[in-house]
Every structure is written in C-alpha cells, then in structure tokens.
Protein backbone atom coordinates (compact mmCIF):
# COMPACT_ATOMS: atom_id res chain seq x y z
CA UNK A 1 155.62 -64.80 -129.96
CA UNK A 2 152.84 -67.16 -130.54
CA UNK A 3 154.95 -70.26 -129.64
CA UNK A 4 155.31 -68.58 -125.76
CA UNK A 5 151.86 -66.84 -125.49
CA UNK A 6 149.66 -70.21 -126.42
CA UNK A 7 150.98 -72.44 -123.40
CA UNK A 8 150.82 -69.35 -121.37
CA UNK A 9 147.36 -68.61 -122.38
CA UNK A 10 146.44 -72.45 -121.80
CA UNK A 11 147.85 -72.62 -118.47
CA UNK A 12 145.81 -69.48 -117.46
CA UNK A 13 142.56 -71.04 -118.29
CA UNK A 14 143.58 -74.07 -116.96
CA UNK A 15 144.83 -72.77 -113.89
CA UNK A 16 141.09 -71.60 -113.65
CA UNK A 17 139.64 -74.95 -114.30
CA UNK A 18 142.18 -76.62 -111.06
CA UNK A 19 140.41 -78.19 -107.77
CA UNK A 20 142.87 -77.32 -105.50
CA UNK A 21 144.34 -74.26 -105.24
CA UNK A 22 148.37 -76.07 -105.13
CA UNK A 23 147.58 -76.81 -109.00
CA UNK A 24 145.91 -73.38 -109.87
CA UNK A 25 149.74 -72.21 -108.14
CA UNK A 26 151.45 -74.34 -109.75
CA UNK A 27 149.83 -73.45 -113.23
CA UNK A 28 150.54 -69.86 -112.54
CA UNK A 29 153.70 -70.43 -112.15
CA UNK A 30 154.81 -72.53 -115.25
CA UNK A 31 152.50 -69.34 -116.62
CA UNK A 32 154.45 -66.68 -115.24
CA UNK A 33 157.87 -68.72 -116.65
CA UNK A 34 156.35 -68.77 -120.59
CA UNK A 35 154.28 -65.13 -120.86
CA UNK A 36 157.30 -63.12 -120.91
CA UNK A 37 160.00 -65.69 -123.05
CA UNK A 38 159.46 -63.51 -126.59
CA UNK A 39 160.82 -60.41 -124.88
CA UNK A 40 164.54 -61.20 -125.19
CA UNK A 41 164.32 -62.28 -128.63
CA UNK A 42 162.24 -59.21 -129.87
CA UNK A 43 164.43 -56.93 -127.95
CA UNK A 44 167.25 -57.86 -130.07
CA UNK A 45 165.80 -58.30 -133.18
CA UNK A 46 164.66 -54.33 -132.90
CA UNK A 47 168.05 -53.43 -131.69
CA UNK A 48 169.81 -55.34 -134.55
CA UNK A 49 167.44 -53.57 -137.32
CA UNK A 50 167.26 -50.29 -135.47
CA UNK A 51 170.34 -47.62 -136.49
CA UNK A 52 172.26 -47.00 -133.18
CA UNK A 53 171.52 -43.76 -133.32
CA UNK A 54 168.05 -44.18 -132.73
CA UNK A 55 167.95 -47.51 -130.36
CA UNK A 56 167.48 -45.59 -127.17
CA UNK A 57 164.04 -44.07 -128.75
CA UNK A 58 162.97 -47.57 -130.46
CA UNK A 59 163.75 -49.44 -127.36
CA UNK A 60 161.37 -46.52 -125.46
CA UNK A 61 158.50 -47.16 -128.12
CA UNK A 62 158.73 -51.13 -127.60
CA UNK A 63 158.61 -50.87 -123.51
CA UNK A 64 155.83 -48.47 -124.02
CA UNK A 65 153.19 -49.94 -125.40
CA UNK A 66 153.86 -52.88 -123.28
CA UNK A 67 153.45 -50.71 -120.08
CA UNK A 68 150.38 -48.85 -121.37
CA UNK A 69 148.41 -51.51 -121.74
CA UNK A 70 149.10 -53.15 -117.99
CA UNK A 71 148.74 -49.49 -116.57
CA UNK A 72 145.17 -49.30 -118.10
CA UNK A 73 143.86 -52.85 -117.33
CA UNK A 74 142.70 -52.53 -113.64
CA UNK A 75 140.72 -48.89 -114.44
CA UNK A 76 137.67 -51.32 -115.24
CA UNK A 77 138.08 -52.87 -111.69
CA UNK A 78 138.40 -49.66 -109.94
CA UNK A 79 134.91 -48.41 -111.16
CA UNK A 80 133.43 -51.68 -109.62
C-alpha cells in the first residue's frame, strides 16, 4: 500500500504547486492512475485468507470502510 499511496500523495501536492493548470491535470491524472493500484492486490489477499463461507461478509467489511470515509469527507465543506 505504501509503495502506491506515496507517488500518489506526491503528485497531489505537486499538482498544487503547478503554474499552469495543463500540469496540475496532468498530475491528477498520473494521481488518479496510482491512488487506487493496492486495491486488487488486497482484495485477493483477503479473499485467499478469508474461508469461502464468509468472503461475501469480509469483502462487505473491506468496501466499507473505504466508502465511509469518502461519504463523510465533504460534511466539513457543506457547513462552510
């Protein structure tokens, strides 16, 4: 996870830091094709160490938490 999420987290500063607004795209796009490159990998480690009885409800507990945390992030932004 931390070899994806570093160069994505780089790139979003530095897309930040850009003059133009081409590079700050262009940075948000080589982003956007690293932040999400762990979630293949840790999908099927959980599914290989999970009992296939109980994948659907492991696989439900991994989307989760993922999905919980972007549903909460713009409540901050709607109070502004």
């Amino acid at each position: 996870m931390v070899f994806s999420h570093l160069p994505s987290n780089a790139m979003l500063i530095l897309a930040a830091l850009m003059p133009t607004p081409a590079l700050a795209m262009g940075f948000l796009l080589l982003r956007s094709s690293t932040s999400q490159m762990d979630v293949p990998a840790r999908q099927s480690y959980v599914m290989a160490v999970v009992p296939p009885e109980e994948r659907a409800a492991a696989a439900t507990v991994d989307q989760r938490s993922r999905s919980l945390a972007s549903a909460f992030a713009p409540l901050p932004a709607a109070r502004c």
